[in-house]
PDB file of N, CA and C in Angstrom:
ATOM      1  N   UNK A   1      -1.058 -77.157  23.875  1.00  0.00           N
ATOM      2  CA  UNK A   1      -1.611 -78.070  22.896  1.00  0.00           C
ATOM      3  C   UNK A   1      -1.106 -77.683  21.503  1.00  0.00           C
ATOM      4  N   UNK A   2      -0.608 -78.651  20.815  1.00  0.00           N
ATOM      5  CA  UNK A   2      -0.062 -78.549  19.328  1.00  0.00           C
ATOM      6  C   UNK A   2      -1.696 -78.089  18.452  1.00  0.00           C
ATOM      7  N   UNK A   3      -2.452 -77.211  17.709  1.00  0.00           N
ATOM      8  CA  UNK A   3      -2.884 -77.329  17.034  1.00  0.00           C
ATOM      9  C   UNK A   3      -2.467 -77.687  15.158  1.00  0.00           C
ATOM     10  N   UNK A   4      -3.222 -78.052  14.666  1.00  0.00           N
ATOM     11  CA  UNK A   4      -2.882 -78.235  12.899  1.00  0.00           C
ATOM     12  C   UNK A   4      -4.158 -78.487  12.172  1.00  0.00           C
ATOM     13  N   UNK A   5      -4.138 -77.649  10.858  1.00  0.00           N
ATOM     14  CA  UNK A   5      -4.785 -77.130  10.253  1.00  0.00           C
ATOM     15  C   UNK A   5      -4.380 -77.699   8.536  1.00  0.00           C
ATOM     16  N   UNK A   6      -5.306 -78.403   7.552  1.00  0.00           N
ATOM     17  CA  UNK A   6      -4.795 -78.878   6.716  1.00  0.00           C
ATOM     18  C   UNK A   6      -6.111 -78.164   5.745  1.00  0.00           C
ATOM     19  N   UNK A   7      -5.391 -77.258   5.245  1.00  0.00           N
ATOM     20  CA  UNK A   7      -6.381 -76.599   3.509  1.00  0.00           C
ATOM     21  C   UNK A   7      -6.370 -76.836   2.465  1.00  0.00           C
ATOM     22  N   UNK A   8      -6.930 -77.034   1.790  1.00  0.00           N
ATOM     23  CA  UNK A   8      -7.409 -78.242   0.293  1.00  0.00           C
ATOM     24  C   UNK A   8      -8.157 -76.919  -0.268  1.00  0.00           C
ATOM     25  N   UNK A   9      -7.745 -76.818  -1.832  1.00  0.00           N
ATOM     26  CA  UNK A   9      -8.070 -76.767  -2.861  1.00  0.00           C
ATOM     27  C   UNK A   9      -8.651 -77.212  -3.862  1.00  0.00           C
ATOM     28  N   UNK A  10     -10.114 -77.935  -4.566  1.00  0.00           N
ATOM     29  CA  UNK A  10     -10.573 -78.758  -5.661  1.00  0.00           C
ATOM     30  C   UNK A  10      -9.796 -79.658  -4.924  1.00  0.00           C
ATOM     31  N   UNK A  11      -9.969 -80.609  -3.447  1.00  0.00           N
ATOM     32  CA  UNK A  11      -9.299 -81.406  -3.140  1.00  0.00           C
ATOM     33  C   UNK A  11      -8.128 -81.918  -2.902  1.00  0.00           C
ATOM     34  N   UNK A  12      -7.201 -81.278  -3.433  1.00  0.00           N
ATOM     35  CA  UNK A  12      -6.089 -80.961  -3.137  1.00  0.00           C
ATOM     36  C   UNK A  12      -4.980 -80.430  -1.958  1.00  0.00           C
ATOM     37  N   UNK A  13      -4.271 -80.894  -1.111  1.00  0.00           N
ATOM     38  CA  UNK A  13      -3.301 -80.252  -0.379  1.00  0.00           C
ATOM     39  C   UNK A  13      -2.933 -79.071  -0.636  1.00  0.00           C
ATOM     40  N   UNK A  14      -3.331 -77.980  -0.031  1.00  0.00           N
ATOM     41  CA  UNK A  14      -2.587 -76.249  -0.196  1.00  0.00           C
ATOM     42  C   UNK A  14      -1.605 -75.505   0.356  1.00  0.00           C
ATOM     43  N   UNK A  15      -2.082 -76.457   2.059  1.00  0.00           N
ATOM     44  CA  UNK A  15      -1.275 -75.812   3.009  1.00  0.00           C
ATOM     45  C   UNK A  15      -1.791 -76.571   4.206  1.00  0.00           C
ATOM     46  N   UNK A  16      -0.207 -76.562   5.062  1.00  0.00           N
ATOM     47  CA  UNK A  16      -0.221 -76.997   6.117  1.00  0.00           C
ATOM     48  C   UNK A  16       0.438 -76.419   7.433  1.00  0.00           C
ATOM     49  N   UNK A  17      -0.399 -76.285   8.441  1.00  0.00           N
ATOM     50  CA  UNK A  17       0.065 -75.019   9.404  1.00  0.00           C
ATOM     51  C   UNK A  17       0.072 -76.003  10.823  1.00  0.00           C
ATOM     52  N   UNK A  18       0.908 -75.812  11.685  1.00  0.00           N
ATOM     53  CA  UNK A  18       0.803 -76.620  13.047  1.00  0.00           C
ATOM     54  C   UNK A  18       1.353 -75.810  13.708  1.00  0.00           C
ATOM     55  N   UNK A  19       1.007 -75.563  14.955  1.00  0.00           N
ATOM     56  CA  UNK A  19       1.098 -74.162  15.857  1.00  0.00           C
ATOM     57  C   UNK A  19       1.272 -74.814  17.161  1.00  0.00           C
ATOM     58  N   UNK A  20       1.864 -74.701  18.753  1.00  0.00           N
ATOM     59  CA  UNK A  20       1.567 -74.538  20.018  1.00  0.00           C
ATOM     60  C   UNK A  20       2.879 -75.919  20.139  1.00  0.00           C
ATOM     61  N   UNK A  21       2.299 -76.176  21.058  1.00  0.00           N
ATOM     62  CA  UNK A  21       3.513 -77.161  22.017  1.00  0.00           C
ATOM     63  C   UNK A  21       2.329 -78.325  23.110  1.00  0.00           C
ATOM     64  N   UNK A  22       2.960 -79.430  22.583  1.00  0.00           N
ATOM     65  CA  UNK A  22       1.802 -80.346  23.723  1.00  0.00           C
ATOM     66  C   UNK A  22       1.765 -80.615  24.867  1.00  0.00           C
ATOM     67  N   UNK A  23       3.361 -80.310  25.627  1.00  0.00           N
ATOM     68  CA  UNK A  23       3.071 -80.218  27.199  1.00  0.00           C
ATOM     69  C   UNK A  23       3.039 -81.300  27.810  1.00  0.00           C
ATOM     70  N   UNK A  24       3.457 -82.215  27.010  1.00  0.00           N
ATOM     71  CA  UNK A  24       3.500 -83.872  27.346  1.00  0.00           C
ATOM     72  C   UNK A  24       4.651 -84.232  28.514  1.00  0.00           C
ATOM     73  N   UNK A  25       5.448 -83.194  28.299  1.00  0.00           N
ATOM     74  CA  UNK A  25       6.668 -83.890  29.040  1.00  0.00           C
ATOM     75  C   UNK A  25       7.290 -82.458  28.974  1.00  0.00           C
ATOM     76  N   UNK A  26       8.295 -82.843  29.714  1.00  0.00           N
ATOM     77  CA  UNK A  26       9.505 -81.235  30.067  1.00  0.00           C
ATOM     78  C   UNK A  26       9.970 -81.047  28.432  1.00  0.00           C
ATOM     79  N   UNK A  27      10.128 -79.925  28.262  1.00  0.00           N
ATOM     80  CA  UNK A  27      11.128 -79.295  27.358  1.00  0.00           C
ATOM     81  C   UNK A  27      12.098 -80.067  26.971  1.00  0.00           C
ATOM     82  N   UNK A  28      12.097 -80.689  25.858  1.00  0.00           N
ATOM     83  CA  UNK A  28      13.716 -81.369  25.287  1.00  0.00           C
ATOM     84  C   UNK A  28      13.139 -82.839  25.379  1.00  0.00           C
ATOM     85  N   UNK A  29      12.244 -83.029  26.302  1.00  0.00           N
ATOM     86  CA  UNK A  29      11.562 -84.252  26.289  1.00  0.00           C
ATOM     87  C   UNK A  29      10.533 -85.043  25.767  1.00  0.00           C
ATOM     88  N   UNK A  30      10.037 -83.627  25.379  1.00  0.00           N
ATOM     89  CA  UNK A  30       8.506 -84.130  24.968  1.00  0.00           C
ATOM     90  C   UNK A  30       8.153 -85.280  23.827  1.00  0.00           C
ATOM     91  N   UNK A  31       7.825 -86.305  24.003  1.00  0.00           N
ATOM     92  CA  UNK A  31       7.478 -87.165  22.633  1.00  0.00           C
ATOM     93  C   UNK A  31       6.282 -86.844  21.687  1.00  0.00           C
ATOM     94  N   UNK A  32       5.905 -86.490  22.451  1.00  0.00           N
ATOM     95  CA  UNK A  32       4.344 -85.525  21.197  1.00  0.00           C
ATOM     96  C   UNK A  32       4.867 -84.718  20.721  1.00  0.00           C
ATOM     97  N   UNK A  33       5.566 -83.693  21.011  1.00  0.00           N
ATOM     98  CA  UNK A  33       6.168 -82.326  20.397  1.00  0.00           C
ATOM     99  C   UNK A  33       7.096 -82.916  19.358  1.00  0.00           C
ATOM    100  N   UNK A  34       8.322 -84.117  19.963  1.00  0.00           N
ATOM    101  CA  UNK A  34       8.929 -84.293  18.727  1.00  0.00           C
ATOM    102  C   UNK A  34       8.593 -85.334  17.580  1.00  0.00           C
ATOM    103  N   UNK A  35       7.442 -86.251  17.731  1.00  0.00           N
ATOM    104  CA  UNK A  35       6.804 -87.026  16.915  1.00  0.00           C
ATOM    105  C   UNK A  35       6.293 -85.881  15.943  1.00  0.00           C
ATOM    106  N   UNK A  36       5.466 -85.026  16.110  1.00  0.00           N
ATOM    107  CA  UNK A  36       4.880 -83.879  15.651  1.00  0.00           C
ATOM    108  C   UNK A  36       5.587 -83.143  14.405  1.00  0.00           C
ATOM    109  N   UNK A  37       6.928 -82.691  15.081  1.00  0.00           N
ATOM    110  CA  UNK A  37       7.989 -82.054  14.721  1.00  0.00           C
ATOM    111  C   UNK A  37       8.248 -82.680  13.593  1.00  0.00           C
ATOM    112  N   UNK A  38       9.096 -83.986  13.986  1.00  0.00           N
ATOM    113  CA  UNK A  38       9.236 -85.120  13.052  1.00  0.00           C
ATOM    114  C   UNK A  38       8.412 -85.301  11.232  1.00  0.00           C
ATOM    115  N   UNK A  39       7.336 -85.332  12.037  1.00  0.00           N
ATOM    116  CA  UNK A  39       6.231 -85.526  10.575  1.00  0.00           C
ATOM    117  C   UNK A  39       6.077 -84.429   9.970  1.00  0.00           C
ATOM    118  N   UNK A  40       6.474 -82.884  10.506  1.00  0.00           N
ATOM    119  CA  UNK A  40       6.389 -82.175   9.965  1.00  0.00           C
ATOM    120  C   UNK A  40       7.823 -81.701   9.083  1.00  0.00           C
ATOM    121  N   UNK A  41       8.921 -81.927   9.325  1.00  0.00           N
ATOM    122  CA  UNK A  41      10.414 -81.968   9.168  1.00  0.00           C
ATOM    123  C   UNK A  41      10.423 -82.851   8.213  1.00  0.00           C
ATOM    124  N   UNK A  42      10.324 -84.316   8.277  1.00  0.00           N
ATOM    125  CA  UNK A  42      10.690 -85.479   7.151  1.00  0.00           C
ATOM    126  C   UNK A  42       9.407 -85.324   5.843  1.00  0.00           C
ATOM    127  N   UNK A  43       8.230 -84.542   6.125  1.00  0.00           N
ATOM    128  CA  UNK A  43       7.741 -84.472   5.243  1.00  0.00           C
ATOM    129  C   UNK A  43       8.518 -83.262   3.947  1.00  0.00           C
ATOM    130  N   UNK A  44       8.470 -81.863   4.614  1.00  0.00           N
ATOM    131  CA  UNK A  44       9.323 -81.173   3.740  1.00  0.00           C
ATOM    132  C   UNK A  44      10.644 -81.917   3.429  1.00  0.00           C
ATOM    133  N   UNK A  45      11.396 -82.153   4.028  1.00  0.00           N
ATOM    134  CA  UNK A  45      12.576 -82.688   3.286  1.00  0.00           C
ATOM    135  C   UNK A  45      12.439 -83.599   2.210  1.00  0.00           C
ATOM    136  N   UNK A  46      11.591 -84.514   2.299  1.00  0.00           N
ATOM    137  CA  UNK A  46      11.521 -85.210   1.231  1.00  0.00           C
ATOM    138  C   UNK A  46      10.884 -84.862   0.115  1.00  0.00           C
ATOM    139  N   UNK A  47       9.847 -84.082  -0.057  1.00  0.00           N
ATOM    140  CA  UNK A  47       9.316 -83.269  -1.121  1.00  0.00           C
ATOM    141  C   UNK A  47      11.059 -82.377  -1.550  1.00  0.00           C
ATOM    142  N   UNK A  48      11.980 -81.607  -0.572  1.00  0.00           N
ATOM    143  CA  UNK A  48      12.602 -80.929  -1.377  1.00  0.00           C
ATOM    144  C   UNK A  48      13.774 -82.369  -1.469  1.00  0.00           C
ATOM    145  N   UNK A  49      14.234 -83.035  -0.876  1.00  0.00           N
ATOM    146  CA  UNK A  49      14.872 -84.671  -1.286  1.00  0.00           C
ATOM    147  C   UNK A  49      14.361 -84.926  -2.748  1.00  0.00           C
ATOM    148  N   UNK A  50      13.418 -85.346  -2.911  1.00  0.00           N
ATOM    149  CA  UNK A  50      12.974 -85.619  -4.487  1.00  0.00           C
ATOM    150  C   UNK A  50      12.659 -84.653  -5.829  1.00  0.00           C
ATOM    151  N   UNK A  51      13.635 -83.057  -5.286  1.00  0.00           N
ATOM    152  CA  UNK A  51      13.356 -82.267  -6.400  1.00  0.00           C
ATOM    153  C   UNK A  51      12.149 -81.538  -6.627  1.00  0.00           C
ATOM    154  N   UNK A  52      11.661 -81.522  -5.679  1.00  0.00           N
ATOM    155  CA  UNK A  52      10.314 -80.628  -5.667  1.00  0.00           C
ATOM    156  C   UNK A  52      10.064 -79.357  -4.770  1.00  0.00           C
ATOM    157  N   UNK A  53      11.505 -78.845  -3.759  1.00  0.00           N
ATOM    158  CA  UNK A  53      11.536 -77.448  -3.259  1.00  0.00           C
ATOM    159  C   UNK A  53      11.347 -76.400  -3.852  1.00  0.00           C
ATOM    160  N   UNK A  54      11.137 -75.961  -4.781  1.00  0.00           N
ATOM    161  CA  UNK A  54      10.619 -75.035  -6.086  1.00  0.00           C
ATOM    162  C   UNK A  54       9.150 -74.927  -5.628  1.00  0.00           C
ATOM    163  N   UNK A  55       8.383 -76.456  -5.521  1.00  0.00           N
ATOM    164  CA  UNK A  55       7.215 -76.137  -5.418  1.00  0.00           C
ATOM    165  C   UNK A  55       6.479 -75.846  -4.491  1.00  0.00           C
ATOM    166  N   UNK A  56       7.374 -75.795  -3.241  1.00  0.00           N
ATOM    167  CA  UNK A  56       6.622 -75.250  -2.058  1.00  0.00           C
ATOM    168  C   UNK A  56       7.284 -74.163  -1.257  1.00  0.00           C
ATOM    169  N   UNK A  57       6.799 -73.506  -0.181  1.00  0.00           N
ATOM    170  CA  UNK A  57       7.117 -72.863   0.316  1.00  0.00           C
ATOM    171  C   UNK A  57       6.919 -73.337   2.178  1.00  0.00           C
ATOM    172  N   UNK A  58       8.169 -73.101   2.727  1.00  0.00           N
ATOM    173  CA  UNK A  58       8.158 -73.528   4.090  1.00  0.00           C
ATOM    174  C   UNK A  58       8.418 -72.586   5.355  1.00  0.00           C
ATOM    175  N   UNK A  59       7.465 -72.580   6.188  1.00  0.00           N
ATOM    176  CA  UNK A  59       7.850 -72.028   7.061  1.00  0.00           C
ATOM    177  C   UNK A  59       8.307 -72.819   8.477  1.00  0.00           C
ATOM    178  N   UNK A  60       9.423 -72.715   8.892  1.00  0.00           N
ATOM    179  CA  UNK A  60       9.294 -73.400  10.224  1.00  0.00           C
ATOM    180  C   UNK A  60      10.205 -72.411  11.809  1.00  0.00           C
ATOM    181  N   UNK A  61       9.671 -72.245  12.791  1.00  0.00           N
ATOM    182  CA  UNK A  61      10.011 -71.401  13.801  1.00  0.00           C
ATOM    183  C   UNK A  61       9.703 -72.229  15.046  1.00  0.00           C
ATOM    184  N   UNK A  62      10.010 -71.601  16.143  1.00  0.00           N
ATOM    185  CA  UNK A  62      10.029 -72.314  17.888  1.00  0.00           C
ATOM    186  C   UNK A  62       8.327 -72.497  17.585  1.00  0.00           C
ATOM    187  N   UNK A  63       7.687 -73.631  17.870  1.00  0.00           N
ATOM    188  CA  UNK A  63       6.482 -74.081  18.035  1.00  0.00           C
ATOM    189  C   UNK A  63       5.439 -73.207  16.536  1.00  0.00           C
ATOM    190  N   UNK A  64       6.074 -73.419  15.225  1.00  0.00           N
ATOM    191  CA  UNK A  64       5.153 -72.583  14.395  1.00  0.00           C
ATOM    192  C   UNK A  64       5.815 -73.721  12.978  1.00  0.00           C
ATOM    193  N   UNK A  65       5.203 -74.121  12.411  1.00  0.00           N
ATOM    194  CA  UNK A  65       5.483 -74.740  10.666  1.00  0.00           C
ATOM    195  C   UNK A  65       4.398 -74.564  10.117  1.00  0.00           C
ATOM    196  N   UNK A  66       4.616 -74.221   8.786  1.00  0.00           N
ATOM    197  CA  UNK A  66       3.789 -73.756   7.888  1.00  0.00           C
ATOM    198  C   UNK A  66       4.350 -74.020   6.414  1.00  0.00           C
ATOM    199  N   UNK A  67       3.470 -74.686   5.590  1.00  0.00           N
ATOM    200  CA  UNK A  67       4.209 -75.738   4.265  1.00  0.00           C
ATOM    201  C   UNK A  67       2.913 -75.627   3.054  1.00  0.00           C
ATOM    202  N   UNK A  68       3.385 -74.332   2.188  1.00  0.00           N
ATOM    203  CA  UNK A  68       2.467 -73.612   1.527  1.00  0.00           C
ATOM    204  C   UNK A  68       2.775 -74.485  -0.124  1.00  0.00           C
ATOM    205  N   UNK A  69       1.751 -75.358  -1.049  1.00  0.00           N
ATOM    206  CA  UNK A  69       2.120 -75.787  -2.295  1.00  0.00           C
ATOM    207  C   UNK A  69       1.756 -74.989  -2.839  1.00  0.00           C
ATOM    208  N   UNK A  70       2.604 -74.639  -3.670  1.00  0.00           N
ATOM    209  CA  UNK A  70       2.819 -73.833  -4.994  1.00  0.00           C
ATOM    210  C   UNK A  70       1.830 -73.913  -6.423  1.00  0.00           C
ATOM    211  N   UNK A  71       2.308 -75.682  -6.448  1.00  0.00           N
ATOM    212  CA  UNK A  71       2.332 -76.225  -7.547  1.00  0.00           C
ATOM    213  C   UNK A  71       2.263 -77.589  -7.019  1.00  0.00           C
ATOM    214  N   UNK A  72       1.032 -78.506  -7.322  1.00  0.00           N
ATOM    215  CA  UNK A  72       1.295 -79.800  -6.949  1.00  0.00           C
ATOM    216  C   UNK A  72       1.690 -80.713  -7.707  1.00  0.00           C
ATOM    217  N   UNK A  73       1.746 -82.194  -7.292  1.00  0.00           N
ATOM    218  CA  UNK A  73       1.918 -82.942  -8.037  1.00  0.00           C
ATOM    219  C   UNK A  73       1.772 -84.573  -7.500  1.00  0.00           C
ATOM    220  N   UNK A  74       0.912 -85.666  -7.723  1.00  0.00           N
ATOM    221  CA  UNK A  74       0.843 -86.742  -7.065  1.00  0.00           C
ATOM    222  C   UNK A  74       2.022 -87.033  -6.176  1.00  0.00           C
ATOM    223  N   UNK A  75       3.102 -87.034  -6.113  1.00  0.00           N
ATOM    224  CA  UNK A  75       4.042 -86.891  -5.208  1.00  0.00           C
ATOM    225  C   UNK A  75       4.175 -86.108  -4.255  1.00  0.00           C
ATOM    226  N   UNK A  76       4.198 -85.015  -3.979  1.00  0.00           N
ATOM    227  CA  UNK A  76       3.555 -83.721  -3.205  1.00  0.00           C
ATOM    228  C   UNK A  76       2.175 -84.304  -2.396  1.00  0.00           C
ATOM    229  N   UNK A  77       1.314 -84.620  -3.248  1.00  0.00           N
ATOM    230  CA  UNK A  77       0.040 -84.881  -2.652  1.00  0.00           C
ATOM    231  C   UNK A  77       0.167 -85.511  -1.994  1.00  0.00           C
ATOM    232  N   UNK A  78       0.978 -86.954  -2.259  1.00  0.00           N
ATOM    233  CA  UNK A  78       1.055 -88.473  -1.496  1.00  0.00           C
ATOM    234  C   UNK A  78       1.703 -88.162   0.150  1.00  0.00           C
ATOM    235  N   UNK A  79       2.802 -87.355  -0.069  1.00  0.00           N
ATOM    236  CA  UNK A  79       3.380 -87.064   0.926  1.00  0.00           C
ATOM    237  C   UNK A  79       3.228 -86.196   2.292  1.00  0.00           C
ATOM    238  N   UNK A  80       1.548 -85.841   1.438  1.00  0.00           N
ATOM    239  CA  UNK A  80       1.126 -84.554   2.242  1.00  0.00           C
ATOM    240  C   UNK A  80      -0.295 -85.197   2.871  1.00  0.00           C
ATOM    241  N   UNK A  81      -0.609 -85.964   2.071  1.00  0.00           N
ATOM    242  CA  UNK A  81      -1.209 -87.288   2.689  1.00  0.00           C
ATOM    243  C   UNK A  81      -1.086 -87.883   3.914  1.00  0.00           C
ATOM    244  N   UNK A  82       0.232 -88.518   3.672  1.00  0.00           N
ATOM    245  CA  UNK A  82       0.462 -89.105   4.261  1.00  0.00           C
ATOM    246  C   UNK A  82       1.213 -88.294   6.062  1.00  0.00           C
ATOM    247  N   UNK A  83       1.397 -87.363   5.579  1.00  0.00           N
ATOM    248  CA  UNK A  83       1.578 -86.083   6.763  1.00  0.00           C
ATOM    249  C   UNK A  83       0.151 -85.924   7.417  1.00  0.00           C
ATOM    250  N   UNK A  84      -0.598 -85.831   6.356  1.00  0.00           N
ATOM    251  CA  UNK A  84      -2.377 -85.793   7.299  1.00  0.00           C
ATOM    252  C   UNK A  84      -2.297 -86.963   8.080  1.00  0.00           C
ATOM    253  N   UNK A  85      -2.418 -88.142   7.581  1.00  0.00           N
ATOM    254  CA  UNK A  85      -2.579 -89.618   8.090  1.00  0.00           C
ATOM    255  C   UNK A  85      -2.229 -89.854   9.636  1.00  0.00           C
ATOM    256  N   UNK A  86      -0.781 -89.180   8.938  1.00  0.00           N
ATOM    257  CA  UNK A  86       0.332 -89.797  10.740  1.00  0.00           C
ATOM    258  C   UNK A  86      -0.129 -88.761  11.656  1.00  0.00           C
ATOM    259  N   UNK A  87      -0.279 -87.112  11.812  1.00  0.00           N
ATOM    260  CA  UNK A  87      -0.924 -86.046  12.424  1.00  0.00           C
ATOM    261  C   UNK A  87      -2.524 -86.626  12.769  1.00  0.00           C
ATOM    262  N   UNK A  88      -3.167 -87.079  12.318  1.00  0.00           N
ATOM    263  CA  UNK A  88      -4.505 -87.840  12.641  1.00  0.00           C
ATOM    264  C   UNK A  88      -4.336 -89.204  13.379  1.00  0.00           C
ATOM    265  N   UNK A  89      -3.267 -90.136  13.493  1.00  0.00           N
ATOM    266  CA  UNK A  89      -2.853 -90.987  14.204  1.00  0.00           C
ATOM    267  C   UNK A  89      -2.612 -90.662  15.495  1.00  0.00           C
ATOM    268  N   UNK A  90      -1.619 -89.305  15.638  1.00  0.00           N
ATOM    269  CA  UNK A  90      -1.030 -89.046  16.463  1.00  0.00           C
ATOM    270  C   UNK A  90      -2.287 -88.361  17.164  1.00  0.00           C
ATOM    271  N   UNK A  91      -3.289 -87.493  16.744  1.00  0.00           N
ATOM    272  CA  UNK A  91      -4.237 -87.076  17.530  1.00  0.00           C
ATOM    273  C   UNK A  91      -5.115 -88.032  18.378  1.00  0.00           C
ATOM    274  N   UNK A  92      -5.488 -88.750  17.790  1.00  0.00           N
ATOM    275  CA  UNK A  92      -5.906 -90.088  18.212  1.00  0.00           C
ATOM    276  C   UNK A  92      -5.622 -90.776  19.365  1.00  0.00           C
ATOM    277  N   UNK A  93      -4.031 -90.718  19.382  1.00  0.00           N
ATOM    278  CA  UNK A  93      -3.371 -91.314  20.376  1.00  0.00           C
ATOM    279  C   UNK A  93      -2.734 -90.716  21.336  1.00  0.00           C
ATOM    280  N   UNK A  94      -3.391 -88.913  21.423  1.00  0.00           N
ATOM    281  CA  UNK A  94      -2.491 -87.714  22.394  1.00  0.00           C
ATOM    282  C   UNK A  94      -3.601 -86.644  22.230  1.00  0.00           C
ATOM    283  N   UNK A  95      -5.009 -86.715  22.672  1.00  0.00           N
ATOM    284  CA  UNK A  95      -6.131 -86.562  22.799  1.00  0.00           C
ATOM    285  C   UNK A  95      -5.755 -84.918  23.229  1.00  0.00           C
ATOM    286  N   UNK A  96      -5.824 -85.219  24.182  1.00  0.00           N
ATOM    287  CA  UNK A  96      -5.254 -83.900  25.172  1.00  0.00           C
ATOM    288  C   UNK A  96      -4.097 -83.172  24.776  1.00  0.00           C
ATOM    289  N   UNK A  97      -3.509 -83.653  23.988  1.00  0.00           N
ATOM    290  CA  UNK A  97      -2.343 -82.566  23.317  1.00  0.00           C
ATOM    291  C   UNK A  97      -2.084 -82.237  22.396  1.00  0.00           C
ATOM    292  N   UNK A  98      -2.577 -82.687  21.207  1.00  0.00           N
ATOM    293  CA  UNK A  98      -3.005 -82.416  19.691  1.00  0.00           C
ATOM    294  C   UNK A  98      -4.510 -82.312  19.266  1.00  0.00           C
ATOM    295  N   UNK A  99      -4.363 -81.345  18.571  1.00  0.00           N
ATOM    296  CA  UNK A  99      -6.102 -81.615  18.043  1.00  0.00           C
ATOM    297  C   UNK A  99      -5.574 -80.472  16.144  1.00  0.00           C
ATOM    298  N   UNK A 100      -7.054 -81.723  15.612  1.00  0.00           N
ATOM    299  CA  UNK A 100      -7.195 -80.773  13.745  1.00  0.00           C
ATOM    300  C   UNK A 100      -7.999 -79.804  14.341  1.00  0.00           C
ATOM    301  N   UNK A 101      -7.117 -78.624  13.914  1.00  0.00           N
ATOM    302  CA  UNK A 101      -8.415 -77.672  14.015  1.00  0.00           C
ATOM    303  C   UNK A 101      -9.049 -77.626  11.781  1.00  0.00           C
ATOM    304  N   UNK A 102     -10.286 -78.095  11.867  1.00  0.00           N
ATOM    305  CA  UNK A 102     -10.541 -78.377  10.768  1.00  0.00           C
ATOM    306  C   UNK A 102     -11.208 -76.784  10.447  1.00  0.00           C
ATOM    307  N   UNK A 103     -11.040 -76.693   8.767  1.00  0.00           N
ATOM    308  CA  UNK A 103     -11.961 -75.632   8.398  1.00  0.00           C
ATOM    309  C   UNK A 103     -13.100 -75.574   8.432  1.00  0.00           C
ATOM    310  N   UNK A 104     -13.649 -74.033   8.961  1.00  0.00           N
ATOM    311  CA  UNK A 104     -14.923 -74.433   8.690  1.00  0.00           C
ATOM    312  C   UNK A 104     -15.423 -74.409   9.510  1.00  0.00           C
TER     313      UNK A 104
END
């Protein structure tokens, strides 16, 4: 199971961590794993795409991403947003293989 974990600051996006593998399908196949992947990949790129890699810090490894803000900025936020949004879609719709582990 993919877990992900989204930490807020005074409301704010801080950090974003997604851990495990969903098991949906064979290795190389999986569409949960790479939808997952995906939202987690096109989100950093485009924060550092629009000049804002300075302000974060990224981790990404075999079944491990981790996307630490520095320094925000409504752009940052929007995008990190919108990374919550689609990760909450996708849980929704892959019950059994994603879950928020929320704080708290």
């Amino acid at each position: 199971m993919i877990t992900y974990n989204i930490q807020r600051v005074d409301n704010k996006i801080r950090k974003v961590v997604g851990k495990g593998h969903a098991l949906f399908g064979q290795y190389g196949q999986d569409i949960v794993c790479a939808a997952v992947s995906t939202a987690f990949i096109m989100t950093a790129n485009a924060i550092e795409f629009l000049g804002f890699k300075k302000l974060i810090e990224t981790t990404m490894e075999e079944g491990y991403f981790e996307l630490n803000v520095l320094h925000t900025n409504e752009t940052i936020e929007g995008l990190l947003k919108n990374l919550e949004y689609t990760l909450n879609e996708l849980t929704t719709q892959y019950q059994s293989h994603i879950k928020n582990q929320k704080e708290g």
